[in-house]
PDB file of N, CA and C in Angstrom:
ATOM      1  N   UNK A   1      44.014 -42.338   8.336  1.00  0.00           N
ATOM      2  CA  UNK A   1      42.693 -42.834   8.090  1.00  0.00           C
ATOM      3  C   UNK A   1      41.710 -41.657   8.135  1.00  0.00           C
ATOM      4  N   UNK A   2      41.094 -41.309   7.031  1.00  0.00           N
ATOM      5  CA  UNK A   2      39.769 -40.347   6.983  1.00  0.00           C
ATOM      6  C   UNK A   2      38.515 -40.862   6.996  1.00  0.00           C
ATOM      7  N   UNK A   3      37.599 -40.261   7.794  1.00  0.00           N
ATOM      8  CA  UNK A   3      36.160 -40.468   8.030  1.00  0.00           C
ATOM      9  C   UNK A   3      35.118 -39.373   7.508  1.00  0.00           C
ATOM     10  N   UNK A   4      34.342 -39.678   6.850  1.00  0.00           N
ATOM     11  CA  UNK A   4      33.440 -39.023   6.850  1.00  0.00           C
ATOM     12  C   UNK A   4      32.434 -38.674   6.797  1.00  0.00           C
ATOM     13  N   UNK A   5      32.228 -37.802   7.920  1.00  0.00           N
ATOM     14  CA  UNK A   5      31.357 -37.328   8.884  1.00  0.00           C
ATOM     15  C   UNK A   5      29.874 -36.525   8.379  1.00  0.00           C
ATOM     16  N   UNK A   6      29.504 -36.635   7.076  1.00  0.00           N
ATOM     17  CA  UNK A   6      28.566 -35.528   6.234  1.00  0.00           C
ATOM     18  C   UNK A   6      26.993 -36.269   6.563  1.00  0.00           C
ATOM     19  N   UNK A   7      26.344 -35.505   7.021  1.00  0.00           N
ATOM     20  CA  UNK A   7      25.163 -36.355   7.559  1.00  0.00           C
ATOM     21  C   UNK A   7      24.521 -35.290   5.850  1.00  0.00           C
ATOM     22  N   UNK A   8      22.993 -35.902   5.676  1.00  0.00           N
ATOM     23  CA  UNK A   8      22.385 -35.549   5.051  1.00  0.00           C
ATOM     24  C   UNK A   8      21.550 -34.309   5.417  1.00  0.00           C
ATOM     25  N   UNK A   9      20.904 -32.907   4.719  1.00  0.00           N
ATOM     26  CA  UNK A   9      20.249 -32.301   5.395  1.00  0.00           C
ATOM     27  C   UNK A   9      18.943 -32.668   6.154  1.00  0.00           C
ATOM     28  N   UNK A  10      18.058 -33.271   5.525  1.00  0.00           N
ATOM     29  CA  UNK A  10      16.428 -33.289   5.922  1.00  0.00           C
ATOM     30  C   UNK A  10      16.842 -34.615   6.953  1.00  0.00           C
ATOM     31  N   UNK A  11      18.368 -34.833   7.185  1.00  0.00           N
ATOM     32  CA  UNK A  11      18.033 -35.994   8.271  1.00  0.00           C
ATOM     33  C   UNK A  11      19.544 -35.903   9.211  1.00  0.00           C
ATOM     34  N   UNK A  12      19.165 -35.935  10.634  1.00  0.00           N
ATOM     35  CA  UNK A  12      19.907 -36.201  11.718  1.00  0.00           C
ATOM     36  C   UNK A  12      20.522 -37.587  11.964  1.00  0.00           C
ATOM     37  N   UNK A  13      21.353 -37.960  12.823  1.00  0.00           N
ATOM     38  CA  UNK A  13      21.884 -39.287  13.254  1.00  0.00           C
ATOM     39  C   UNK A  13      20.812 -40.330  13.518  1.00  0.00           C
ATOM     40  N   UNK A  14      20.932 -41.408  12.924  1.00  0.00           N
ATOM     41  CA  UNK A  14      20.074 -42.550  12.908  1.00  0.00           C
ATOM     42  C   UNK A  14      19.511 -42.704  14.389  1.00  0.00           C
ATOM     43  N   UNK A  15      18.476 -43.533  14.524  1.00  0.00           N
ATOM     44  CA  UNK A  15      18.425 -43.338  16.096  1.00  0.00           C
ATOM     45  C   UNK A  15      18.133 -45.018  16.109  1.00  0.00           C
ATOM     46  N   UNK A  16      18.469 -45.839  17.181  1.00  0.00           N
ATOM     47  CA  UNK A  16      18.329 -47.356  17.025  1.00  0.00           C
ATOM     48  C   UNK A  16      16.953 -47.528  17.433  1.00  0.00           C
ATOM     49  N   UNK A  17      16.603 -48.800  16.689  1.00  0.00           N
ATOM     50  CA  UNK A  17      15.142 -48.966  17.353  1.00  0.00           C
ATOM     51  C   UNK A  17      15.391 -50.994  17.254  1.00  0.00           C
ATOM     52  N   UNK A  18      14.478 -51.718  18.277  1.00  0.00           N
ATOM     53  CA  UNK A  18      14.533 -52.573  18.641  1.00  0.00           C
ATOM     54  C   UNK A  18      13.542 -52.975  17.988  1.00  0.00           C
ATOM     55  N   UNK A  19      13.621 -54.540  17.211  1.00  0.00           N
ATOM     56  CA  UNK A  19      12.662 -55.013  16.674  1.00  0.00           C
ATOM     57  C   UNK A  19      12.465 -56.369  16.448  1.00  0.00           C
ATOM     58  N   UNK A  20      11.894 -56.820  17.409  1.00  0.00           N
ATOM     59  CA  UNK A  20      11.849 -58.769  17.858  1.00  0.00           C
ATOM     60  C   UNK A  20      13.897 -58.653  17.744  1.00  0.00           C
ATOM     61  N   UNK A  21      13.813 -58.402  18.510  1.00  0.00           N
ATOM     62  CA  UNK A  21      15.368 -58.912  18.775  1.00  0.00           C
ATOM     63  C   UNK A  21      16.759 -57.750  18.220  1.00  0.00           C
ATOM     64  N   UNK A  22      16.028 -57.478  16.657  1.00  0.00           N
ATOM     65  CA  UNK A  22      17.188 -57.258  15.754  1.00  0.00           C
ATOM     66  C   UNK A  22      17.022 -55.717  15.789  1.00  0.00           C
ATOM     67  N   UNK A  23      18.099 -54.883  15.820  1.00  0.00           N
ATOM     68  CA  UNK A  23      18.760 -53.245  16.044  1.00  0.00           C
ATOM     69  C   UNK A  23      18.969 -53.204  14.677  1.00  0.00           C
ATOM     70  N   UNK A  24      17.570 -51.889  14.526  1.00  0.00           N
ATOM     71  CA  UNK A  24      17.478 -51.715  13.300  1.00  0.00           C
ATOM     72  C   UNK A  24      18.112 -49.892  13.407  1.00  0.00           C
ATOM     73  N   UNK A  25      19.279 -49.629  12.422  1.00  0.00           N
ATOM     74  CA  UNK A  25      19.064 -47.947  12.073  1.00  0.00           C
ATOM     75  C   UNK A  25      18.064 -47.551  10.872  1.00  0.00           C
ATOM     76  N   UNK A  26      17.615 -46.238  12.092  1.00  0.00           N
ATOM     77  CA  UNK A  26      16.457 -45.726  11.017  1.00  0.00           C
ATOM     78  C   UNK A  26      16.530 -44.305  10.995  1.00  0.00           C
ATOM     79  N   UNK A  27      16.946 -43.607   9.739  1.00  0.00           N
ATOM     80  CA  UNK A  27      17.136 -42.151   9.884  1.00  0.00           C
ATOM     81  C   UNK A  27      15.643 -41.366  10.866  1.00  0.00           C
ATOM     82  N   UNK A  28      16.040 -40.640  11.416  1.00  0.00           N
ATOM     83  CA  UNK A  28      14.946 -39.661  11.565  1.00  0.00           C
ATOM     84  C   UNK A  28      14.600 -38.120  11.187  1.00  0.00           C
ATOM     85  N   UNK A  29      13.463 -37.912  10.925  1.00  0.00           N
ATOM     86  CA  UNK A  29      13.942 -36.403   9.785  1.00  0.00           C
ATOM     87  C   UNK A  29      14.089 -35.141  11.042  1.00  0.00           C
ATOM     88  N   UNK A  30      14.506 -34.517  10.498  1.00  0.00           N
ATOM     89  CA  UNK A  30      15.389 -33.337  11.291  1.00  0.00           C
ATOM     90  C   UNK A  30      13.499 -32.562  11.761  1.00  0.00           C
ATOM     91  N   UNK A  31      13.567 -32.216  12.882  1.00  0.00           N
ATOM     92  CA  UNK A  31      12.621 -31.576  13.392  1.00  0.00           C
ATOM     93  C   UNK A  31      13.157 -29.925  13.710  1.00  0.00           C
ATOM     94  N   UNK A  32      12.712 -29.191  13.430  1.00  0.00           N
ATOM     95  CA  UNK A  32      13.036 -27.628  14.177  1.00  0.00           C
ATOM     96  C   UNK A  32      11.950 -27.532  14.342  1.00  0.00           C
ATOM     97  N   UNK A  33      11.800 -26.624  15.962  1.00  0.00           N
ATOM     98  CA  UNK A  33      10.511 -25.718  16.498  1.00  0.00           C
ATOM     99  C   UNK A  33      10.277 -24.891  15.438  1.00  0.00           C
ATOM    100  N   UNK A  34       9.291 -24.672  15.250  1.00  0.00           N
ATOM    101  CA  UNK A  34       8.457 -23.504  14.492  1.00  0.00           C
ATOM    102  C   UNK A  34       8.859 -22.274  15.052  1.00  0.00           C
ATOM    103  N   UNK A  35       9.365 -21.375  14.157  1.00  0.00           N
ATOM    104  CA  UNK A  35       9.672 -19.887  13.967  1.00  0.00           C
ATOM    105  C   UNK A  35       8.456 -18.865  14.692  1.00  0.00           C
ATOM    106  N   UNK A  36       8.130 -18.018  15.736  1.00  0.00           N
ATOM    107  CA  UNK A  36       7.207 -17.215  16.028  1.00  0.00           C
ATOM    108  C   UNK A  36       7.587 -15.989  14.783  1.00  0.00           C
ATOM    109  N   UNK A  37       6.700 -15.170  14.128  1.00  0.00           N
ATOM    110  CA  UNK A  37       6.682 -14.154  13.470  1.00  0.00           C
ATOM    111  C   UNK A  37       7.452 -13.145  14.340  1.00  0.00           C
ATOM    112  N   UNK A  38       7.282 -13.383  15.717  1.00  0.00           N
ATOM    113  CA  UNK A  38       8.029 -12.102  16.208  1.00  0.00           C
ATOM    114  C   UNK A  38       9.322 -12.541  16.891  1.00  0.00           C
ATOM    115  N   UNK A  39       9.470 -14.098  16.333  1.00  0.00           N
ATOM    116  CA  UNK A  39      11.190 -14.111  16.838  1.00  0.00           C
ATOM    117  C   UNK A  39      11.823 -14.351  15.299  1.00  0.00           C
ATOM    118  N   UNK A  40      11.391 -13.998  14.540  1.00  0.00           N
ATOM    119  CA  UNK A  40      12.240 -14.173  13.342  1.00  0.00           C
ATOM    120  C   UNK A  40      13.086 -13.088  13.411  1.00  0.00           C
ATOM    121  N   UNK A  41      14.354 -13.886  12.969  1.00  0.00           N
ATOM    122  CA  UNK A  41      15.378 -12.792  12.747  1.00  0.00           C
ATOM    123  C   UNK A  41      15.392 -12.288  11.353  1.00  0.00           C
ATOM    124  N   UNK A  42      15.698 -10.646  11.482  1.00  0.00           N
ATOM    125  CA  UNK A  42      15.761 -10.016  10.290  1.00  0.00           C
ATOM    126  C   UNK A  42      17.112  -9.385   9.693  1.00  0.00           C
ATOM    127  N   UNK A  43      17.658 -10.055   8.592  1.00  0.00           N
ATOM    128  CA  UNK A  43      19.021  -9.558   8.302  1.00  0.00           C
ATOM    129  C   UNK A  43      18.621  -8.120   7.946  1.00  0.00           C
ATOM    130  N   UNK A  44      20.031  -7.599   7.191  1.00  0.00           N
ATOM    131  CA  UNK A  44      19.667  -6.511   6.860  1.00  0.00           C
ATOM    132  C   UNK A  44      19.232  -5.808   5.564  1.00  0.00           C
ATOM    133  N   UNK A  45      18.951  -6.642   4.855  1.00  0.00           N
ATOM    134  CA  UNK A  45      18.021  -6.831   3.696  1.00  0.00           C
ATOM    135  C   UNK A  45      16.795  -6.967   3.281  1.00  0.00           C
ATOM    136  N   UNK A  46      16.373  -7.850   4.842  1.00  0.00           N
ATOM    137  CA  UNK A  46      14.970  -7.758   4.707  1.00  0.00           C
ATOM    138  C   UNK A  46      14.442  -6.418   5.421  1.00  0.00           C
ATOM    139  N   UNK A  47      15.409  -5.535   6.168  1.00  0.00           N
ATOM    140  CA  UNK A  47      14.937  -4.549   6.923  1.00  0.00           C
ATOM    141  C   UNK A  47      14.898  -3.344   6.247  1.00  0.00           C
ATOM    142  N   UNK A  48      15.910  -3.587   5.530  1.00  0.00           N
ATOM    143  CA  UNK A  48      15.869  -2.452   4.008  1.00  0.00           C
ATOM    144  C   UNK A  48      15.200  -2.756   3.518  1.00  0.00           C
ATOM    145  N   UNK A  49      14.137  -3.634   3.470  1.00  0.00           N
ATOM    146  CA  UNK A  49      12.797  -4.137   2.276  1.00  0.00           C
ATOM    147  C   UNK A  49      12.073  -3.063   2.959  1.00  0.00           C
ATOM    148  N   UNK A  50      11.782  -3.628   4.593  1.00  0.00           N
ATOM    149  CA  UNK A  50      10.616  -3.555   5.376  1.00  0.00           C
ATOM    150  C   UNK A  50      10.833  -1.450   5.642  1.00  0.00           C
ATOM    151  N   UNK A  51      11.906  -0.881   5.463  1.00  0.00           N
ATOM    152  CA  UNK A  51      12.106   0.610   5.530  1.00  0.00           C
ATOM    153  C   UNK A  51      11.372   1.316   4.049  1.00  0.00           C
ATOM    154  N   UNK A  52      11.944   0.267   3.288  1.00  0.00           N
ATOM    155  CA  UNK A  52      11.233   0.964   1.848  1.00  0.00           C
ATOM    156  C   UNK A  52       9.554   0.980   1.576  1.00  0.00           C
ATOM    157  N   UNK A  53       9.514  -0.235   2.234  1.00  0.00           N
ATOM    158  CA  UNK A  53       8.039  -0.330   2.384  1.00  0.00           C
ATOM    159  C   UNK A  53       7.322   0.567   3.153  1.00  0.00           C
ATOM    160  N   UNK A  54       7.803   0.980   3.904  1.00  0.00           N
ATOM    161  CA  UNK A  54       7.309   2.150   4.891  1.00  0.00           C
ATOM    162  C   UNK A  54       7.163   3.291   4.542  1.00  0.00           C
ATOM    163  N   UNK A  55       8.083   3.382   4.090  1.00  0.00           N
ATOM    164  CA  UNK A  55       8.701   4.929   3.226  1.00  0.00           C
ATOM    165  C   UNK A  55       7.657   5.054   1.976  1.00  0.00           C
ATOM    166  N   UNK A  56       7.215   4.211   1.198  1.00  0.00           N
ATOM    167  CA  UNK A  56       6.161   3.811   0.112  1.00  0.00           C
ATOM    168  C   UNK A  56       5.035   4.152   0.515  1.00  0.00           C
ATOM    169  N   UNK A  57       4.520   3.536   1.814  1.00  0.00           N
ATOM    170  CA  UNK A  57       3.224   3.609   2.057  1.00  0.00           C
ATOM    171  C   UNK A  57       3.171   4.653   2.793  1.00  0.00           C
ATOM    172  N   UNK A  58       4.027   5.553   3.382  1.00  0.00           N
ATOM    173  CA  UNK A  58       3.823   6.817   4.005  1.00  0.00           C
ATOM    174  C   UNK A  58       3.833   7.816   3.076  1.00  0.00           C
ATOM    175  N   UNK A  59       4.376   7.692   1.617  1.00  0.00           N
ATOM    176  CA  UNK A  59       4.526   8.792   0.471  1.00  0.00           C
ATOM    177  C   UNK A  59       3.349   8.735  -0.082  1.00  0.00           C
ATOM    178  N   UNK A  60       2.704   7.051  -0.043  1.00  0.00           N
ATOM    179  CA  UNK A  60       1.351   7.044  -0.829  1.00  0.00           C
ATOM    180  C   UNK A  60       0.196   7.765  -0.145  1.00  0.00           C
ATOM    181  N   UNK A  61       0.492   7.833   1.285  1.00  0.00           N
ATOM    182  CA  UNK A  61      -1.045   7.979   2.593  1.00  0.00           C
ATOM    183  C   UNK A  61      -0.398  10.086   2.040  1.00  0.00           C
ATOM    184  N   UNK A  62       0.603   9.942   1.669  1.00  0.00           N
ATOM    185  CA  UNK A  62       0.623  11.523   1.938  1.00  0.00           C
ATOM    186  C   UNK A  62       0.123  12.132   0.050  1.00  0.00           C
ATOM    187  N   UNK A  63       0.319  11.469  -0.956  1.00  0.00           N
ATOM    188  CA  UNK A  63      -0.441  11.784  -2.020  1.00  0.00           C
ATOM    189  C   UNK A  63      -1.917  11.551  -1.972  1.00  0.00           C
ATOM    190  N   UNK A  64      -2.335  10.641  -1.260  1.00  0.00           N
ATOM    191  CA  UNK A  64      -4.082  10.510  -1.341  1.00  0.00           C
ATOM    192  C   UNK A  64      -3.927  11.341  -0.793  1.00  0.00           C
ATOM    193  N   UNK A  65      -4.005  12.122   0.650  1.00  0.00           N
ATOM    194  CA  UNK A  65      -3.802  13.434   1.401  1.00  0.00           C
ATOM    195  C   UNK A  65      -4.504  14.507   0.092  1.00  0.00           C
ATOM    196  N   UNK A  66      -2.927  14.799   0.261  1.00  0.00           N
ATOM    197  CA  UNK A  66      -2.937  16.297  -1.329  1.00  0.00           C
ATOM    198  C   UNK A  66      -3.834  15.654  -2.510  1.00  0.00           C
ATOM    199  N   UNK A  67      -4.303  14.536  -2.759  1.00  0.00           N
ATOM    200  CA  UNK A  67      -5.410  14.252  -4.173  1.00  0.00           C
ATOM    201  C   UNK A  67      -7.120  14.736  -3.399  1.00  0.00           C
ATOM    202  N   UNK A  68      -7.414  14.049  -2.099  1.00  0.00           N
ATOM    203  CA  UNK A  68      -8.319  14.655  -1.739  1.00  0.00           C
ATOM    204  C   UNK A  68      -8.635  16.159  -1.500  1.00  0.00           C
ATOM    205  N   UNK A  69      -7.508  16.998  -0.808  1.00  0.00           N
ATOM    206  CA  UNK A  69      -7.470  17.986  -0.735  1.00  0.00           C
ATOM    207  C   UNK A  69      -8.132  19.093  -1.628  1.00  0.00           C
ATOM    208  N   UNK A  70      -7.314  18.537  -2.954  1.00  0.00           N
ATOM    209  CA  UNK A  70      -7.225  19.182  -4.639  1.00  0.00           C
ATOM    210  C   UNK A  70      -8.721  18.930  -4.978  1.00  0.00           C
ATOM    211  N   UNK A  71      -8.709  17.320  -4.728  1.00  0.00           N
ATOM    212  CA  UNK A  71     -10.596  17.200  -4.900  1.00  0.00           C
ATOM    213  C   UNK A  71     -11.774  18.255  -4.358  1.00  0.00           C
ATOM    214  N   UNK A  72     -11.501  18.230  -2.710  1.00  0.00           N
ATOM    215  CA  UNK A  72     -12.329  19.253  -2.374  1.00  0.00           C
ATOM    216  C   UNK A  72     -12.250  21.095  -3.008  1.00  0.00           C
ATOM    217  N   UNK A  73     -10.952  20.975  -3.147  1.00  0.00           N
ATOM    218  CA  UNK A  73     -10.660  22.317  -3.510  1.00  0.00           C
ATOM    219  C   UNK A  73     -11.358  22.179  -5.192  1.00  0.00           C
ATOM    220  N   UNK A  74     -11.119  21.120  -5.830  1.00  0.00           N
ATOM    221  CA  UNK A  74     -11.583  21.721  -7.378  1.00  0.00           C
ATOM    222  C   UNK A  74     -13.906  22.035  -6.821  1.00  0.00           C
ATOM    223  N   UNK A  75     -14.084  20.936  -6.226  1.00  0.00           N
ATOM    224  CA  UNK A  75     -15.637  20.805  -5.725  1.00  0.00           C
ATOM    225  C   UNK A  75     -16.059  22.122  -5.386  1.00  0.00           C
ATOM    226  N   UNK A  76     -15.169  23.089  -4.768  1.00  0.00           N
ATOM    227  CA  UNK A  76     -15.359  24.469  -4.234  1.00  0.00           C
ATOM    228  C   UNK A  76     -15.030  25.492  -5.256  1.00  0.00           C
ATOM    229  N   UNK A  77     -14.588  25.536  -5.823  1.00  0.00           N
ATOM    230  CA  UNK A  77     -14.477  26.120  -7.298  1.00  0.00           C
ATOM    231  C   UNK A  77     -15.418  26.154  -8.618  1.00  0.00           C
ATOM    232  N   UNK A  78     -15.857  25.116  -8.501  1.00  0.00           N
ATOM    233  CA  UNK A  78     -16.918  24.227  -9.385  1.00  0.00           C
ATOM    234  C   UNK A  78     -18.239  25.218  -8.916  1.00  0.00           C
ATOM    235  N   UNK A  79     -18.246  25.060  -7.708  1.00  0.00           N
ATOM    236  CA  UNK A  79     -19.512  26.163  -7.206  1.00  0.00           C
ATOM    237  C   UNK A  79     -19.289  27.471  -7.334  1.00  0.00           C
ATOM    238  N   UNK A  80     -18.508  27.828  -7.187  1.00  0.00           N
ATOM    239  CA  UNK A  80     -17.724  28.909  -7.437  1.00  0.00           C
ATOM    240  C   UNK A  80     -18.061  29.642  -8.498  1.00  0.00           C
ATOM    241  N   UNK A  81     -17.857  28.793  -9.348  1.00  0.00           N
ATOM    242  CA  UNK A  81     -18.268  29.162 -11.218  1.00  0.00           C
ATOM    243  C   UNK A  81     -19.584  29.361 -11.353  1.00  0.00           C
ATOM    244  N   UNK A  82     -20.033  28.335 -10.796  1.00  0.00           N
ATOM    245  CA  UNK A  82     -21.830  28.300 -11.133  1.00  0.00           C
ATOM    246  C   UNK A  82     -22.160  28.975 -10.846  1.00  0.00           C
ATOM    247  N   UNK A  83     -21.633  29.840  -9.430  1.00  0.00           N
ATOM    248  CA  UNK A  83     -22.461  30.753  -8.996  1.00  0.00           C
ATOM    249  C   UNK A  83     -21.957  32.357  -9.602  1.00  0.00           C
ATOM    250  N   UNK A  84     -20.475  32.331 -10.014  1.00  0.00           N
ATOM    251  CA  UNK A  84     -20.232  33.208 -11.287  1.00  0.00           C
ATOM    252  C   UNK A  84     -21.037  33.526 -12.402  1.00  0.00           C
ATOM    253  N   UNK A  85     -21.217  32.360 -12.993  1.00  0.00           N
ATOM    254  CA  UNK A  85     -22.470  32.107 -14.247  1.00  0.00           C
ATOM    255  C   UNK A  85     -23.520  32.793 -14.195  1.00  0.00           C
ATOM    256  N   UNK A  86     -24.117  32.364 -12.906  1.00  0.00           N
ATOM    257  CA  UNK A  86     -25.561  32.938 -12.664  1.00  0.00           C
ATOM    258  C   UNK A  86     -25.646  34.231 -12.529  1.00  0.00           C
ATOM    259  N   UNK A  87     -24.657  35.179 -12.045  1.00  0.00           N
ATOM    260  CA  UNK A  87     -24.228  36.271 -11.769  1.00  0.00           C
ATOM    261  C   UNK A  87     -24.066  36.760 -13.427  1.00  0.00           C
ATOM    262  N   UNK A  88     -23.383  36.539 -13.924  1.00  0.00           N
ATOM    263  CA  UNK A  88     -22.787  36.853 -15.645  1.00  0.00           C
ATOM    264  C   UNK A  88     -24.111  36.928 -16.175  1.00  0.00           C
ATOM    265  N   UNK A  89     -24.880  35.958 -16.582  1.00  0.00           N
ATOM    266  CA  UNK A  89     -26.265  35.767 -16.610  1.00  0.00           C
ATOM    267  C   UNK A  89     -26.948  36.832 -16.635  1.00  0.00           C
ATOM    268  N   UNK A  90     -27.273  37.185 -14.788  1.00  0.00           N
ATOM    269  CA  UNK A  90     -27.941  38.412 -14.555  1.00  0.00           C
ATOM    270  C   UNK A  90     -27.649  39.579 -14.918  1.00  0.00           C
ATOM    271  N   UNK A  91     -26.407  39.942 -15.404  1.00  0.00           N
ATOM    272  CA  UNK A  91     -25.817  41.012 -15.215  1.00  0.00           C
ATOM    273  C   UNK A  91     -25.982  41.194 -17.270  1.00  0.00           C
ATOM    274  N   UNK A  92     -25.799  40.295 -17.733  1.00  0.00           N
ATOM    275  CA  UNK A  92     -26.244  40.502 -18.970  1.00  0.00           C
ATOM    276  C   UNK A  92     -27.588  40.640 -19.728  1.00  0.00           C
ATOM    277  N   UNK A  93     -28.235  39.903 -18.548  1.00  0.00           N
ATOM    278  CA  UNK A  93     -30.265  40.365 -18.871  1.00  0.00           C
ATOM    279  C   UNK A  93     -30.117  41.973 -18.351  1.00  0.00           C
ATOM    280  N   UNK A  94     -29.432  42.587 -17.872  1.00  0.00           N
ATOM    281  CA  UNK A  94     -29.652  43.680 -17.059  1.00  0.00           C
ATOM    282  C   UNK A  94     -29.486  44.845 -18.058  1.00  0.00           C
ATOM    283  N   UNK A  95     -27.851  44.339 -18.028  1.00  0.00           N
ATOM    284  CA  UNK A  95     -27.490  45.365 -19.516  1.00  0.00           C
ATOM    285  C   UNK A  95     -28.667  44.826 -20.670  1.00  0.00           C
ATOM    286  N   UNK A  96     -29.186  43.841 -21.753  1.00  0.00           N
ATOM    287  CA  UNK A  96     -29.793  43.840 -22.398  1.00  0.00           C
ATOM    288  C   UNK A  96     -31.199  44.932 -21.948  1.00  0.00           C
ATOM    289  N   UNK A  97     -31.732  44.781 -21.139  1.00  0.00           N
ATOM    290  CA  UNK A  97     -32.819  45.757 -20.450  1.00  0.00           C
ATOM    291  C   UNK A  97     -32.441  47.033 -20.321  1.00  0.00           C
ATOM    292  N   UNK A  98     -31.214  47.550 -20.271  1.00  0.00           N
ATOM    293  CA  UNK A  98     -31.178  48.956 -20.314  1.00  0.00           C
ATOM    294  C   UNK A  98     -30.466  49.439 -21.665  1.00  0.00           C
ATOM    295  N   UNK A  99     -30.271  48.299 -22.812  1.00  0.00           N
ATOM    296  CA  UNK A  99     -29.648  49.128 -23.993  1.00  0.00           C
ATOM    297  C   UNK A  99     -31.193  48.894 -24.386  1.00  0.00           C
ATOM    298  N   UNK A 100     -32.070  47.834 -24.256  1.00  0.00           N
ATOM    299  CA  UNK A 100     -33.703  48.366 -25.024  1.00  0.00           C
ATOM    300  C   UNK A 100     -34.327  49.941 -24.484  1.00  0.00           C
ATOM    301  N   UNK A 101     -34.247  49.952 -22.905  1.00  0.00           N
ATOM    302  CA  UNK A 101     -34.640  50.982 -22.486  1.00  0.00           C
ATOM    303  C   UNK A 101     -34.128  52.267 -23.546  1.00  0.00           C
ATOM    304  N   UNK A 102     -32.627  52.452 -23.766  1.00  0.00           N
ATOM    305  CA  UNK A 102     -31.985  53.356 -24.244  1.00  0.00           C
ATOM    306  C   UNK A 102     -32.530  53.361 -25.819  1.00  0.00           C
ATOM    307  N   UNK A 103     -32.642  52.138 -26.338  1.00  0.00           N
ATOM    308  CA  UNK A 103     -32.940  52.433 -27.726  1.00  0.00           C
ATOM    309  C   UNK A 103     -34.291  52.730 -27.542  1.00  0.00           C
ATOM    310  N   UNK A 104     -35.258  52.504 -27.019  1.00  0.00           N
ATOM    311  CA  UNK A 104     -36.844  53.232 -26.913  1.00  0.00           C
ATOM    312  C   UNK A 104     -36.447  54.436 -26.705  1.00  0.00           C
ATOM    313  N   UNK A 105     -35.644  54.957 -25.768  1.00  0.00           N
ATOM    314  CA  UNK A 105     -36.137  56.433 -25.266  1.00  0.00           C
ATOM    315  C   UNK A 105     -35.131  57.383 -26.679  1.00  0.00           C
ATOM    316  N   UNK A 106     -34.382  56.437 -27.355  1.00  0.00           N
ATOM    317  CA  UNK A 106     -33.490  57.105 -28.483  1.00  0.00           C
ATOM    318  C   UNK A 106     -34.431  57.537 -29.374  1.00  0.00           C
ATOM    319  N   UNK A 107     -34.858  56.390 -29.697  1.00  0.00           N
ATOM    320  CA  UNK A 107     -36.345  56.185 -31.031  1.00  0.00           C
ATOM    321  C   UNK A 107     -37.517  56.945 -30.737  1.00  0.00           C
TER     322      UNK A 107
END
């Protein structure tokens, strides 16, 4: 003789309940305690998620790093030039002023 024993998932063993007289079965749905975030268990798939993720956001915090860096460094360069320019500038009113000088005192 075989029995079988296969309960349904979303429901546990009937539980009896009394009603004017007559024993009624009435499924009841399966209850579990609520999961805390910090008792969840983590296979090892989700921990290889949670490593890659780490690994991601520590490669990203280290490229903003070196992009700011490069930023300040191009910002310091930038002045750099300008103040090259202004220099180039002067230095070419200077020479212009002494090839007139030279062509007056030629002429």
């Amino acid at each position: 003789m075989r029995v079988d024993m296969t309960v349904p998932e979303r429901f546990v063993l009937p539980e009896l309940l009394e009603d004017e007289g007559e024993i009624q079965l009435c499924p009841r749905p399966l209850a579990l305690p609520p999961r805390r975030s910090s008792q969840k268990p983590q296979d090892s798939f989700e921990a290889a998620l949670n490593a890659k993720i780490k690994g991601l956001r520590d490669e990203n915090d280290k490229l903003k790093q070196e992009m700011y860096t490069l930023r300040d460094k191009q910002r310091s360069n930038h002045g750099r030039l300008e103040i090259l320019r202004e220099q180039g500038g002067y230095q070419r009113q200077v020479l212009r002023e002494q090839t007139r000088e030279i062509a007056e005192v030629s002429a």
